[in-house]
N, C-alpha and C. Protein backbone atom coordinates (compact mmCIF):
# COMPACT_ATOMS: atom_id res chain seq x y z
N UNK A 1 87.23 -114.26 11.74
CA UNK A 1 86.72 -112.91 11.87
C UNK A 1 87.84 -112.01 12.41
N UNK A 2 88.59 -110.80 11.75
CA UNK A 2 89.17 -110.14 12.63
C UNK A 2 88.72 -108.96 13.59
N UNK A 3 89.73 -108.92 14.48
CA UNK A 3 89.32 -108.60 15.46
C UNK A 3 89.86 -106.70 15.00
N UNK A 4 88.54 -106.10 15.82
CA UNK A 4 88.72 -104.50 15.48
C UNK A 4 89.53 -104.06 16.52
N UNK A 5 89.93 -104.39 18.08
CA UNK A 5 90.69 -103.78 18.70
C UNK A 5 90.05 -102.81 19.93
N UNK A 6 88.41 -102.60 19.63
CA UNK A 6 87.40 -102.29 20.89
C UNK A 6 86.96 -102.91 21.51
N UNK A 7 87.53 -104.50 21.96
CA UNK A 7 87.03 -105.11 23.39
C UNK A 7 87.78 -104.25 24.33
N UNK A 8 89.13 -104.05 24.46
CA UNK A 8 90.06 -103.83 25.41
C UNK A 8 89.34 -102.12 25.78
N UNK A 9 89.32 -101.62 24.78
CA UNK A 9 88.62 -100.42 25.07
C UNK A 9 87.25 -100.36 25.77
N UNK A 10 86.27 -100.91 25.32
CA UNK A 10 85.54 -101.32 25.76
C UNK A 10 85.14 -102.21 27.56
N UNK A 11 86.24 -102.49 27.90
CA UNK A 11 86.08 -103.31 29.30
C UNK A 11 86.63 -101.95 29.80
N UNK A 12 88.02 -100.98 29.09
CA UNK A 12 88.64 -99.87 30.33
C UNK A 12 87.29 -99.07 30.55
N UNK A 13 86.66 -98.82 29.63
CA UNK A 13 85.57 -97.96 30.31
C UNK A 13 84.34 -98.04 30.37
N UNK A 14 83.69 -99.88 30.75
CA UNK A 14 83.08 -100.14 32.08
C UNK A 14 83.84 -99.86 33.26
N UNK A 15 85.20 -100.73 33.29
CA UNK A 15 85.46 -100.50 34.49
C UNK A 15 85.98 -99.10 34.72
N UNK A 16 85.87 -98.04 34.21
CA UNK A 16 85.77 -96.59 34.77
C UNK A 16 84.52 -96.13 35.08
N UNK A 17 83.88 -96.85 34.56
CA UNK A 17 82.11 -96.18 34.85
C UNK A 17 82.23 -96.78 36.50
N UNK A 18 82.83 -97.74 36.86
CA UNK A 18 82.19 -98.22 38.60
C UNK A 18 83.04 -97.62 39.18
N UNK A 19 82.74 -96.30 39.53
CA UNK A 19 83.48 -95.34 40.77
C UNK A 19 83.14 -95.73 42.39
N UNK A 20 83.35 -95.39 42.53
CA UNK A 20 83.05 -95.16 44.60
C UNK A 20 82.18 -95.29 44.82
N UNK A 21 81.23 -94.39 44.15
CA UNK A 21 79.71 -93.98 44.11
C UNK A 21 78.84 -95.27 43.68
N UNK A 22 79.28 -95.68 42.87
CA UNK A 22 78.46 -97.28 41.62
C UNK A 22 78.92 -98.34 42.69
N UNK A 23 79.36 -98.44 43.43
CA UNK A 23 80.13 -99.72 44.20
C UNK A 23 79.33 -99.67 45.53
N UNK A 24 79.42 -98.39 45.99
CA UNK A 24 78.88 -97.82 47.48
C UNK A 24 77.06 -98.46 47.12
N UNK A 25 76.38 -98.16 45.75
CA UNK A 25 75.25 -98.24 46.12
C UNK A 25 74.98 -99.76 45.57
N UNK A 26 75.69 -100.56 45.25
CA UNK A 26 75.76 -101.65 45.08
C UNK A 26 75.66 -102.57 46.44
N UNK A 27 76.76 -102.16 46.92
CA UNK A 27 76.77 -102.46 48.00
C UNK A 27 75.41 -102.23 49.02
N UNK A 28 74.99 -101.02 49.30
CA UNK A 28 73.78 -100.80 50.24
C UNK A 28 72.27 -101.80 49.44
N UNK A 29 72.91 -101.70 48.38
CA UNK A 29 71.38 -103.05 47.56
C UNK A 29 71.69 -104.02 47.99
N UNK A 30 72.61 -104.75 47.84
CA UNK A 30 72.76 -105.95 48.33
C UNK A 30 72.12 -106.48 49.77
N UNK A 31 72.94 -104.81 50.53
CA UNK A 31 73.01 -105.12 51.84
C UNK A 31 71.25 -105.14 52.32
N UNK A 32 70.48 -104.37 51.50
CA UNK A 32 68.92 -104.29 51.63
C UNK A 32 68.14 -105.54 51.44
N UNK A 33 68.94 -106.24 50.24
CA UNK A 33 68.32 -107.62 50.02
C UNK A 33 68.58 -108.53 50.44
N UNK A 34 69.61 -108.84 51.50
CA UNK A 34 70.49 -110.04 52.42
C UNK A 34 69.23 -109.32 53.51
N UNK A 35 69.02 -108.18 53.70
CA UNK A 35 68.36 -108.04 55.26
C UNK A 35 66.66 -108.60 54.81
N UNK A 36 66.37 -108.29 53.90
CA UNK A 36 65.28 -108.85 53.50
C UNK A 36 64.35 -110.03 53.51
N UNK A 37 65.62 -110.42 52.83
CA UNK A 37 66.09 -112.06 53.36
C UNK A 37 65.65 -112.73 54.52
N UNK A 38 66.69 -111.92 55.23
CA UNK A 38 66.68 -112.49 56.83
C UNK A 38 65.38 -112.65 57.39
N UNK A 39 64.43 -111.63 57.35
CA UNK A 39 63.27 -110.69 57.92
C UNK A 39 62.42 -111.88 57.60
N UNK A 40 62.36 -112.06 55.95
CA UNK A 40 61.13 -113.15 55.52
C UNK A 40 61.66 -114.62 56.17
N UNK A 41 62.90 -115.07 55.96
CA UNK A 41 62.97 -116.53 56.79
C UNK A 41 62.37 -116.54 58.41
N UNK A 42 62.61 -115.19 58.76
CA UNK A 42 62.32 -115.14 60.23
C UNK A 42 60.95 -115.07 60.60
N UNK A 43 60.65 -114.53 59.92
CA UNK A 43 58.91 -113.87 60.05
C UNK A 43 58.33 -115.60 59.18
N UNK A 44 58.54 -116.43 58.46
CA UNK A 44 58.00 -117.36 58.56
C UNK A 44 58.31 -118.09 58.78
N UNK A 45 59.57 -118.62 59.83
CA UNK A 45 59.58 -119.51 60.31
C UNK A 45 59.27 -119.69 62.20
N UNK A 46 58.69 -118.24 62.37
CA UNK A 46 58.30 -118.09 63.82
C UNK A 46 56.84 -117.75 63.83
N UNK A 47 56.57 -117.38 62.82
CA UNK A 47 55.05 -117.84 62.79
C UNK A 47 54.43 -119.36 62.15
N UNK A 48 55.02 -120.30 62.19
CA UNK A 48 54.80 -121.57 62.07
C UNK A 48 53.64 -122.13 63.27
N UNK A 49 52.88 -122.27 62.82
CA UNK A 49 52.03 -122.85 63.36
C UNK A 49 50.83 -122.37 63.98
N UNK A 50 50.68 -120.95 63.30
CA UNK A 50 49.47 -120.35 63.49
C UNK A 50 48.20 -119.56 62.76
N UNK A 51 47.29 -119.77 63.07
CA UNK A 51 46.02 -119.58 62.16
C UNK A 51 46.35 -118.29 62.05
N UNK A 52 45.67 -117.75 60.76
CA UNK A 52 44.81 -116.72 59.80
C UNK A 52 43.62 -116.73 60.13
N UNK A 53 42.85 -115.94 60.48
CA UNK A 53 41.46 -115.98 60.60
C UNK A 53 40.85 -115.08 59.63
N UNK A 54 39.65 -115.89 59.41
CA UNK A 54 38.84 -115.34 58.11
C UNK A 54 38.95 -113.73 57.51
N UNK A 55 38.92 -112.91 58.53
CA UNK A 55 38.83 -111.81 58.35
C UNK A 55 40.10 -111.53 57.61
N UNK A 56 41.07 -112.00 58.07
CA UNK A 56 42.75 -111.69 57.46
C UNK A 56 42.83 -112.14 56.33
N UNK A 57 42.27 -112.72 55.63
CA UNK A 57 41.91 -113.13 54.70
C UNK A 57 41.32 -112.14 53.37
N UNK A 58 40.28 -112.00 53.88
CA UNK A 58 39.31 -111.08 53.72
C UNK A 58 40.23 -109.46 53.35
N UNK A 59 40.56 -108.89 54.23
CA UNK A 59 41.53 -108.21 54.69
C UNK A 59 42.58 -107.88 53.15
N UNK A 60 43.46 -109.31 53.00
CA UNK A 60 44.33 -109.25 52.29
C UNK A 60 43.67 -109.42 51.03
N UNK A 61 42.54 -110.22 50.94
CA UNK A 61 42.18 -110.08 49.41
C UNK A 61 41.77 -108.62 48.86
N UNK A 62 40.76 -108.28 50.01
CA UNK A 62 40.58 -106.31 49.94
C UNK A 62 41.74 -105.47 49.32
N UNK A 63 42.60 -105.57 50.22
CA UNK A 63 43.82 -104.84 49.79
C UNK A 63 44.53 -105.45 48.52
N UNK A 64 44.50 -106.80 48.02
CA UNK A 64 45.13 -107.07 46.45
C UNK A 64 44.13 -106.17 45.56
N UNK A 65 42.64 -106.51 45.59
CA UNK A 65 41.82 -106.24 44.56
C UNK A 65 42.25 -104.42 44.99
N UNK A 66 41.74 -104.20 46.03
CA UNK A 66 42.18 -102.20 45.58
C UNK A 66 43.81 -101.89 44.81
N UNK A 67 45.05 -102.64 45.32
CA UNK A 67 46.27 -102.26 44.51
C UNK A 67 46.26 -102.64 43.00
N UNK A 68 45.60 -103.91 42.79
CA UNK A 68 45.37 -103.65 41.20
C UNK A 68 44.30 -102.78 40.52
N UNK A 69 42.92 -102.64 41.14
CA UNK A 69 42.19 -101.46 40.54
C UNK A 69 43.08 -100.51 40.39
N UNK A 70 44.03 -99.79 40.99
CA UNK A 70 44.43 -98.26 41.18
C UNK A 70 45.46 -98.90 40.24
N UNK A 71 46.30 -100.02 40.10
CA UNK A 71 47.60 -99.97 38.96
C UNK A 71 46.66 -99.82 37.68
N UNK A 72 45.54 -100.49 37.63
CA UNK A 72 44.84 -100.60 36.28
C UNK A 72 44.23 -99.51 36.44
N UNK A 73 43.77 -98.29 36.94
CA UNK A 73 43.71 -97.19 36.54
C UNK A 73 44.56 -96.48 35.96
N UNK A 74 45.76 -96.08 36.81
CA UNK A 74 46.76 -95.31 36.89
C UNK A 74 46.80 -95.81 35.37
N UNK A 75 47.30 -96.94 34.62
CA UNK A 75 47.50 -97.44 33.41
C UNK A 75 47.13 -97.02 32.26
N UNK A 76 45.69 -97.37 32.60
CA UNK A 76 44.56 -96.49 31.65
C UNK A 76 44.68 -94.99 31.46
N UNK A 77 45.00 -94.22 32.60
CA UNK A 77 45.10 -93.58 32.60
C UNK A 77 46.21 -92.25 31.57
N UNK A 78 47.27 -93.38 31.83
CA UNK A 78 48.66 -93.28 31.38
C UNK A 78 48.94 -93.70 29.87
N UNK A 79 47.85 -94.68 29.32
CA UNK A 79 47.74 -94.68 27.87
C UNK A 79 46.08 -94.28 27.30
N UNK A 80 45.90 -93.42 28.03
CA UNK A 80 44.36 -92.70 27.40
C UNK A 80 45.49 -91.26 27.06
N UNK A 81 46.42 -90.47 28.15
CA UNK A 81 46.59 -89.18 28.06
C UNK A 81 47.96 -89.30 26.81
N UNK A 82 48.31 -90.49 26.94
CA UNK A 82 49.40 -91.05 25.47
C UNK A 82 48.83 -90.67 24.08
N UNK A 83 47.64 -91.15 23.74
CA UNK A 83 46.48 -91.74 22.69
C UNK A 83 46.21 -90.39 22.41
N UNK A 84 45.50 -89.59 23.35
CA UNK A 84 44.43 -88.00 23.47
C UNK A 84 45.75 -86.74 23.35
N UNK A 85 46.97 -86.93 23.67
CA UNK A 85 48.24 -86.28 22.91
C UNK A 85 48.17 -85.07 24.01
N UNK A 86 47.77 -85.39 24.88
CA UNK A 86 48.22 -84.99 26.52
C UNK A 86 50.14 -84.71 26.58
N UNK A 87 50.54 -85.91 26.61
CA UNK A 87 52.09 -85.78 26.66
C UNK A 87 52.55 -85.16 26.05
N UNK A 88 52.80 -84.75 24.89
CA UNK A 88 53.04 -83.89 23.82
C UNK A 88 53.15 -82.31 24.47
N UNK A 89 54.38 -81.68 23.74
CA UNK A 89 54.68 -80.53 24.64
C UNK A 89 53.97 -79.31 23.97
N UNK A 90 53.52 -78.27 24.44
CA UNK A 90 52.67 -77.24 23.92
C UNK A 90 53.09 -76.37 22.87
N UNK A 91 51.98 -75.93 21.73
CA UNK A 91 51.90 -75.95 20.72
C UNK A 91 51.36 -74.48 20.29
N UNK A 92 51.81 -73.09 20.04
CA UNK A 92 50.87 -72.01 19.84
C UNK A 92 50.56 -72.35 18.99
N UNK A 93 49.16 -72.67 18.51
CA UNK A 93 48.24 -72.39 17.54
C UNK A 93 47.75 -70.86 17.60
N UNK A 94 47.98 -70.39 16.36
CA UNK A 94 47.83 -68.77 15.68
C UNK A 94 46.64 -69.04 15.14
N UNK A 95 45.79 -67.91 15.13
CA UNK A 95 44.60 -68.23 14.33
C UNK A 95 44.66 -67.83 12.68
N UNK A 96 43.88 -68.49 11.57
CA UNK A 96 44.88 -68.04 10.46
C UNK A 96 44.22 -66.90 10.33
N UNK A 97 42.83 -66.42 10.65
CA UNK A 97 42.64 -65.11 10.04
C UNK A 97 43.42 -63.37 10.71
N UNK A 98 44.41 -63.84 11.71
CA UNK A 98 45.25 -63.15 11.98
C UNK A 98 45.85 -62.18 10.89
N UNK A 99 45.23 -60.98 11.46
CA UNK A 99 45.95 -59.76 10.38
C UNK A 99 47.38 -59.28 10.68
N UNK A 100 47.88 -58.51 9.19
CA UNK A 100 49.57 -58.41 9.80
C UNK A 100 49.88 -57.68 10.52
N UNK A 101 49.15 -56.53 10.71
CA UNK A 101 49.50 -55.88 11.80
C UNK A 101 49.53 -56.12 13.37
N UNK A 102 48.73 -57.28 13.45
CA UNK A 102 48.48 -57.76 14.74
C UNK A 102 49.89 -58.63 15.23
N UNK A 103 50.17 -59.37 13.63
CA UNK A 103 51.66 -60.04 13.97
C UNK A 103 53.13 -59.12 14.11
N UNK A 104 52.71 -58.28 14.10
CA UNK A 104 53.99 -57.36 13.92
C UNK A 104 53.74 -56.35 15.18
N UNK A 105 52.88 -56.39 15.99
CA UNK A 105 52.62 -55.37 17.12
C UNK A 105 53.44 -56.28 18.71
N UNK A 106 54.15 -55.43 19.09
CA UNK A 106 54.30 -56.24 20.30
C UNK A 106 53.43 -56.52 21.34
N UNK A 107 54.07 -57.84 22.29
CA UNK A 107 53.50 -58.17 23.03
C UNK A 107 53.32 -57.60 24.46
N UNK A 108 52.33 -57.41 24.78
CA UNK A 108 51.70 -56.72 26.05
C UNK A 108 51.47 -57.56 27.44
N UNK A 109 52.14 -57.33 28.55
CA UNK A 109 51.76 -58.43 29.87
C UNK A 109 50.86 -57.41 30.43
């Protein structure tokens, strides 16, 4: 297969796309998900050895079933106003029995 000569091109400008800016927030992600990290090993390995009581339970199932009702709304929601042509950007509809003089008169605020 020969070769066309746009890899080399191709790698100079990824590596121009990672400025200061692309590196800096790379960096603060990382640094969010190493702390993350930390937080969950810590938080369960110092709560080792202690009950949940029913209610917490209770509690957390409450709060799963309400965050998926509201995602499965929001959803529905979001492909009913898709479907019903909601999204779609606005449209003057003219009426056709519009006379010409009416189209040719200016507009009044």
């Amino acid at each position: 297969m020969k070769s066309t000569g746009n890899e080399d091109r191709t790698s100079r400008t990824m590596s121009a796309r990672k400025g200061v800016g692309s590196w800096s927030i790379l960096i603060v992600l990382l640094l969010l998900l190493v702390a993350t990290g930390v937080v969950t090993y810590f938080g369960w390995t110092l709560a080792n050895g202690t009950d949940v009581p029913t209610s917490g339970y209770a509690a957390m199932a409450f709060g799963v079933i309400i965050s998926l009702a509201v995602g499965f709304g929001l959803m529905a929601l979001l492909f009913y106003s898709s479907r019903k042509g909601y999204d779609e950007p606005p449209v003057l509809i003219a009426p056709e029995d519009d006379s010409a003089e009416s189209r040719n008169a200016p507009e009044t605020k």
